[in-house]
Protein backbone atom coordinates (compact mmCIF):
# COMPACT_ATOMS: atom_id res chain seq x y z
CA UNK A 1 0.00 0.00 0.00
CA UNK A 2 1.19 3.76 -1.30
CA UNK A 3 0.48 6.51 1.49
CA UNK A 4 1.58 10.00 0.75
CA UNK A 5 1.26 10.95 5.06
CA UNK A 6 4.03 8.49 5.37
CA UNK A 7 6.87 7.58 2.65
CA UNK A 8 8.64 4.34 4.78
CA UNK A 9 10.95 4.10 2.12
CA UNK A 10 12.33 7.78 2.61
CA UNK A 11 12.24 6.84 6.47
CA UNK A 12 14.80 4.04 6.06
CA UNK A 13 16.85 5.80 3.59
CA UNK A 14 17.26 8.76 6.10
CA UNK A 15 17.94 6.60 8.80
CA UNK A 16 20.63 4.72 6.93
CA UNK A 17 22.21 8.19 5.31
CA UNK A 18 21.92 9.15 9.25
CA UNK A 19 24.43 6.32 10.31
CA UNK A 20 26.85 6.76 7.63
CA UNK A 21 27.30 10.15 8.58
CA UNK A 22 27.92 9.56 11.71
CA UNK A 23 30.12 6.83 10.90
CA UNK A 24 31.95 9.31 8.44
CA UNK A 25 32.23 12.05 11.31
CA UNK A 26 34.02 9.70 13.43
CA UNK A 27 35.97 8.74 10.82
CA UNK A 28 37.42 11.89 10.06
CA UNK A 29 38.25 12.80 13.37
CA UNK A 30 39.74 9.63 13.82
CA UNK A 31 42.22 10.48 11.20
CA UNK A 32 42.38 14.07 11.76
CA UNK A 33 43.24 13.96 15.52
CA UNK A 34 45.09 10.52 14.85
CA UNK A 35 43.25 9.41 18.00
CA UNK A 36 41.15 6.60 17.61
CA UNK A 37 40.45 6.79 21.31
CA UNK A 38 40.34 10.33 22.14
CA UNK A 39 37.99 10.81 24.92
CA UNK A 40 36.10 8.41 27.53
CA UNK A 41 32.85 8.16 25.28
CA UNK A 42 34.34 6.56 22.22
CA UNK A 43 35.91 3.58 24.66
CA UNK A 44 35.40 4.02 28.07
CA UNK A 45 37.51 0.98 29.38
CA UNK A 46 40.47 1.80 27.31
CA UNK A 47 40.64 5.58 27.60
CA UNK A 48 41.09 4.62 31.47
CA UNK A 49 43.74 2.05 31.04
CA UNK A 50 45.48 4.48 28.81
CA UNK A 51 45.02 7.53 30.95
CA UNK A 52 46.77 5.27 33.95
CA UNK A 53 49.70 4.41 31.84
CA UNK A 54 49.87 8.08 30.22
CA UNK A 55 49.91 8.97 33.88
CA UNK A 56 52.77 5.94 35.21
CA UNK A 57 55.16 7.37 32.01
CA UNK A 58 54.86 10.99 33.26
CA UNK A 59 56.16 9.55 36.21
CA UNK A 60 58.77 7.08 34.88
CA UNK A 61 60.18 10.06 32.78
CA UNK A 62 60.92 12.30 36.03
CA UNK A 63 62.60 9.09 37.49
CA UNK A 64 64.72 9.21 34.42
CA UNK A 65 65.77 12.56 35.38
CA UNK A 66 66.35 11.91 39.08
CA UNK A 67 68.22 8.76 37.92
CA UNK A 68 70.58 10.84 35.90
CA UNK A 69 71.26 13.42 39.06
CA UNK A 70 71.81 10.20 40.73
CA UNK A 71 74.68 9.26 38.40
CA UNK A 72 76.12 12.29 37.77
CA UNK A 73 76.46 12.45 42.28
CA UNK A 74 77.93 8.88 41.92
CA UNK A 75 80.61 9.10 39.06
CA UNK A 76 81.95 12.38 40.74
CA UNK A 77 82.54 10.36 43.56
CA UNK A 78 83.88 7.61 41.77
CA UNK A 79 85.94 9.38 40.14
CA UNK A 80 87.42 10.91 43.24
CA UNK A 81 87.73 8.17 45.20
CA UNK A 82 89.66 6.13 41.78
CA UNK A 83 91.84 9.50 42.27
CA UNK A 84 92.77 8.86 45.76
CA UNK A 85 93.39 5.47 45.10
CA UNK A 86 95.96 6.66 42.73
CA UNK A 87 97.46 9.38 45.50
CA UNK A 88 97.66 6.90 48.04
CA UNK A 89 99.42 3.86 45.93
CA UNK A 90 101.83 6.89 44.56
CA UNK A 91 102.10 7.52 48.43
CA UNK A 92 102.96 3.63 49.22
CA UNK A 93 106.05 3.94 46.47
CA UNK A 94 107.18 6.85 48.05
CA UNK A 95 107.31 4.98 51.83
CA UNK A 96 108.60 1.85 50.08
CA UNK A 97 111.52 3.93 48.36
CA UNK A 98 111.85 5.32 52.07
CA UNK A 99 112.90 1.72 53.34
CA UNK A 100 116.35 2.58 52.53
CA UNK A 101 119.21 3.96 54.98
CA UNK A 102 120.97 6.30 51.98
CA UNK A 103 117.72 8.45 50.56
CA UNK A 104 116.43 11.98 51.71
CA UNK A 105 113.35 11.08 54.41
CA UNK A 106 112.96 14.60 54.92
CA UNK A 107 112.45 14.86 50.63
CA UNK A 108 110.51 12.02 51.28
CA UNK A 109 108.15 13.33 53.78
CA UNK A 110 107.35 16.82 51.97
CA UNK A 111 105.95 14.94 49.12
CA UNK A 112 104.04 12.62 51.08
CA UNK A 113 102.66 15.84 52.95
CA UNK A 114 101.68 17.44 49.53
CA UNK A 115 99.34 14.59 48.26
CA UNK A 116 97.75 14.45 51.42
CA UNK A 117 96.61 17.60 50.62
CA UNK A 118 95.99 17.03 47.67
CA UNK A 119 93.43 13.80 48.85
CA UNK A 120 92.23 16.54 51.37
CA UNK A 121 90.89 18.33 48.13
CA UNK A 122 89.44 16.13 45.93
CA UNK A 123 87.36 15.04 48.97
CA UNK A 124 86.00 18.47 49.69
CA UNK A 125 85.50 18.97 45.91
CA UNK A 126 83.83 15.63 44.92
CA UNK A 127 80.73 17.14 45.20
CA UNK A 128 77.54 17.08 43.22
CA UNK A 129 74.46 19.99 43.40
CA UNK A 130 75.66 19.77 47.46
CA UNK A 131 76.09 15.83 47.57
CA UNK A 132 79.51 14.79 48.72
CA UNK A 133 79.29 10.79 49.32
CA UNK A 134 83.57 11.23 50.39
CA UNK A 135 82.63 12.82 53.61
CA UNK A 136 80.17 12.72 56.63
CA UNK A 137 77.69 15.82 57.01
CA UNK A 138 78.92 18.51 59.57
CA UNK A 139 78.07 16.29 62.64
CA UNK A 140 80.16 13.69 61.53
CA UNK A 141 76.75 11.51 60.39
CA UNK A 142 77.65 9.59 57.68
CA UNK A 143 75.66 10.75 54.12
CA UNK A 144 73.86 8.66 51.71
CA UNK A 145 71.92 9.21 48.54
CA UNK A 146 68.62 7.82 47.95
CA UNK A 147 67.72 7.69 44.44
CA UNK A 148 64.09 7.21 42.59
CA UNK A 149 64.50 4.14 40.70
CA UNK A 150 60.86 3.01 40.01
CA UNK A 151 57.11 2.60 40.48
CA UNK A 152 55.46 0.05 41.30
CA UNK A 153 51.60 -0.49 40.95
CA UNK A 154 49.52 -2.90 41.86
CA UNK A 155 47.19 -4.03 39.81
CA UNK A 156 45.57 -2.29 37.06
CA UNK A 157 44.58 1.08 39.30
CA UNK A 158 46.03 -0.07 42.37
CA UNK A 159 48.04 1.68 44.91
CA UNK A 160 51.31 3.00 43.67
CA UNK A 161 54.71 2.79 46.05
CA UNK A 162 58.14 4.24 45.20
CA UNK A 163 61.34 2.15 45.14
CA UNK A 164 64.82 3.55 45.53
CA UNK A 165 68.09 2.95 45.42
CA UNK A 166 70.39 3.83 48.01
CA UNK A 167 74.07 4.70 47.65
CA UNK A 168 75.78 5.06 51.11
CA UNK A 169 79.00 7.36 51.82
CA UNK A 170 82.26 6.02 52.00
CA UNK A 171 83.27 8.53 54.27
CA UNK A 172 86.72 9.28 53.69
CA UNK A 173 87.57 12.16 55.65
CA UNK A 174 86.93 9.67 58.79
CA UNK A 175 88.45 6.72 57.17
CA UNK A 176 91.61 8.16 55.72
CA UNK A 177 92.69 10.17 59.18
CA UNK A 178 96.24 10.46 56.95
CA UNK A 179 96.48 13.68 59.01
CA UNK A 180 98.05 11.18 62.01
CA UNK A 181 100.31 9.24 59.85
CA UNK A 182 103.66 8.41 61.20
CA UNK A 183 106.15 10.92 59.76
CA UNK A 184 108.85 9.77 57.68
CA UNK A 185 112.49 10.44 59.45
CA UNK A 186 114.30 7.26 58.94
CA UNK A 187 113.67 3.88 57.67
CA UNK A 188 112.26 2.47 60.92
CA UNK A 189 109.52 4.87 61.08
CA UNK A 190 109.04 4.27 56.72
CA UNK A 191 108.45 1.05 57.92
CA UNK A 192 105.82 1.84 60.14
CA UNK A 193 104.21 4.34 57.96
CA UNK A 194 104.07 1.34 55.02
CA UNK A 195 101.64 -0.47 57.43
CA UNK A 196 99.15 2.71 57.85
CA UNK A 197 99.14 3.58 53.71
CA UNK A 198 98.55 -0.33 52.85
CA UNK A 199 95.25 0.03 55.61
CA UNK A 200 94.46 3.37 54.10
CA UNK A 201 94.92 1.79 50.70
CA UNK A 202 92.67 -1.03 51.28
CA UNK A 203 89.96 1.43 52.76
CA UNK A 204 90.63 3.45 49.55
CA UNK A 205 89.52 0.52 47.12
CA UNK A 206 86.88 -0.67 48.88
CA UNK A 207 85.52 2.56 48.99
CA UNK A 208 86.03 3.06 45.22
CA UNK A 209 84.85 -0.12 44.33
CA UNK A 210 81.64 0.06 46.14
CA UNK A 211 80.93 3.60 44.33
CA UNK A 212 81.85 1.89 41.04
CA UNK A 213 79.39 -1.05 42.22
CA UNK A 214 76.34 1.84 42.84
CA UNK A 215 77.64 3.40 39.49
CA UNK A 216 77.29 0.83 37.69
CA UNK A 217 73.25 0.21 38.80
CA UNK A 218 72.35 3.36 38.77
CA UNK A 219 73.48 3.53 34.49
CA UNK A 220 71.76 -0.29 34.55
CA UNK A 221 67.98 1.20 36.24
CA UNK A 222 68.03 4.05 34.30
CA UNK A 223 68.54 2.44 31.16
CA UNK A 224 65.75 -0.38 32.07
CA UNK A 225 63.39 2.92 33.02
CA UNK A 226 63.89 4.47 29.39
CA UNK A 227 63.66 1.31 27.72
CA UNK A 228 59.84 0.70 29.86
CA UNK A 229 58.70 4.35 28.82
CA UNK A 230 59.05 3.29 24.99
CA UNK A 231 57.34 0.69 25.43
CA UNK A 232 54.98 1.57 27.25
CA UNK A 233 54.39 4.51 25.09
CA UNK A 234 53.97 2.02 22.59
CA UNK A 235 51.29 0.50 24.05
CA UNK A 236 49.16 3.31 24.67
CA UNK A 237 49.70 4.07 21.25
CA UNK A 238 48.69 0.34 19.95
CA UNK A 239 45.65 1.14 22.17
CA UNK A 240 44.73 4.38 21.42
CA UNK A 241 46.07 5.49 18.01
CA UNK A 242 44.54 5.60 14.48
CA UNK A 243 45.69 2.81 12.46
CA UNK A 244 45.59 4.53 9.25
CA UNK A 245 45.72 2.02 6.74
CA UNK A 246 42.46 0.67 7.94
CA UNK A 247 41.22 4.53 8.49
CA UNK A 248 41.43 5.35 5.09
CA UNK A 249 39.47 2.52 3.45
CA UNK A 250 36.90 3.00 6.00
CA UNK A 251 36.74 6.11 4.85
CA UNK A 252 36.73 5.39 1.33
CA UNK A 253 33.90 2.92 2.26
CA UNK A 254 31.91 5.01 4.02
CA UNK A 255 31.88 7.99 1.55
CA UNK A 256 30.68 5.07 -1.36
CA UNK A 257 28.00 4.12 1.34
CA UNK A 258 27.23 8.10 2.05
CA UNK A 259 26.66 8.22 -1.73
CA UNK A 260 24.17 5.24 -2.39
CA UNK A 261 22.58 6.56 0.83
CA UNK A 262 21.96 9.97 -0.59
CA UNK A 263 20.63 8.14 -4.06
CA UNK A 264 18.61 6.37 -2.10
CA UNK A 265 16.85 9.44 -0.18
CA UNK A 266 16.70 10.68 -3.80
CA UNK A 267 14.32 8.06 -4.95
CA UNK A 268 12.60 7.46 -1.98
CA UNK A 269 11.11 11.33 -2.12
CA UNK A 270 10.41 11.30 -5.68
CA UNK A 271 8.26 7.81 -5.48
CA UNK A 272 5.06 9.78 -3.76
CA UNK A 273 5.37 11.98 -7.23
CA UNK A 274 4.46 8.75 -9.20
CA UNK A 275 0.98 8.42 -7.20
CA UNK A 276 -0.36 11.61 -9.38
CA UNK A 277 -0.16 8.95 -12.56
CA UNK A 278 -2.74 7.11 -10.62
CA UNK A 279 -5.34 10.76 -10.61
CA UNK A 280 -4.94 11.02 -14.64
């Protein structure tokens, strides 16, 4: 049965021309944004999932930066305790050298003087943005660094908690008391001054080597914590982002479909015309 009150045909059409431009809207702005989730109403469960990792690599990048204060404190440290390492074995030679009856102690003992002042300054300089880990604070409590190093959640939402590293000061300006060394006057007192610089020594290495040791992590986590942001970043993206080869034959798709749709209308409003055949 023909009505002309109500075209059904024209209904449907505009219905289905209605979709398709909808479809077509969302379409563009999927490509035009490059967002294919861009807000909670076009996927509510993964806009939140993203929006918690977008949130966890915001974080993980400012560890990066605390990470690399953290290793630029360390290797000045390192590198002045590997320095005293090197005073104090150039020390030992000198005391060794001074094991002999027929050399200058008093020679001797003026250059031993001078590179304990020279350790005496590349502890008070191995400093970084205030850190020293050669020396105990002002009180004489020994100083430590504690680093950012990660963030760990639990569960998808959970509660967050902060992990750090911890690089403890090795002190040396208690340690290396080279102020009360036995001076050098003759070869009996060398010989007790070789037994001080070997303990000295052995403090020295230890030290070094545990700085090294902290160094050496510190480079390790914050290479780990770059390497999680990409990837992470990644996945939000994998999540989240317009995948543009199948984008742009929706779109092609839907502007074919937008077409037929339109036809469609055409014909639909142009069929209640052909009921005035019927009146002739």
């Amino acid at each position: 049965m023909s009505s002309i009150l109500t075209n059904n045909g024209a209904m449907v059409a505009l219905q289905t021309l209605k979709s398709v431009n909808d479809d077509l809207s969302k379409t563009q702005t999927s490509i035009s944004t490059g967002k294919e989730v861009g807000s909670a109403k076009d996927n509510s469960a993964v806009w939140a999932i993203s929006k918690t990792m977008e949130s966890d690599i915001a974080g993980f990048e400012a560890i990066e930066e605390g990470l690399s204060i953290g290793e630029a404190t360390v290797a000045v440290a390192s590198a002045g305790a590997e320095q005293i390492v090197e005073k104090l074995t150039e020390m030992k030679e000198l005391i060794v050298s001074a094991q002999s009856e027929n050399v200058d102690h008093e020679k001797i003992q003026t250059d031993i003087t001078s590179k304990v002042e020279q350790i005496t300054s590349i502890i008070d300089a191995a400093q970084f943005n205030g850190a020293n880990l050669l020396k105990a604070t002002v009180d004489g409590t020994a100083t430590g660094l504690g680093v950012l190093a990660s963030l760990d959640r639990v569960g998808a939402g959970g509660a967050v908690s902060a992990v750090e590293i911890t690089v403890d000061s090795v002190d040396f300006e208690t340690d290396l008391d080279l102020g009360s060394m036995t001076q050098i006057t003759d070869s009996a007192s060398a010989a007790s001054a070789l037994g001080e610089i070997e303990t000295y020594l052995q403090t020295a290495i230890t030290g070094a080597a545990s700085l090294g040791a902290d160094a050496a992590r510190l480079e390790d986590q914050s290479e780990f914590v770059s390497n999680l942001v990409d990837s992470m970043t990644l996945g939000v993206s994998t999540m989240t982002d317009t995948n543009m080869e199948e984008a742009s034959a929706r779109l092609s798709a839907l502007q074919t479909q937008q077409d037929l749709a339109t036809q469609s209308l055409t014909i639909a409003n142009e069929a209640p015309s052909s009921l005035l055949q019927l009146f002739r």
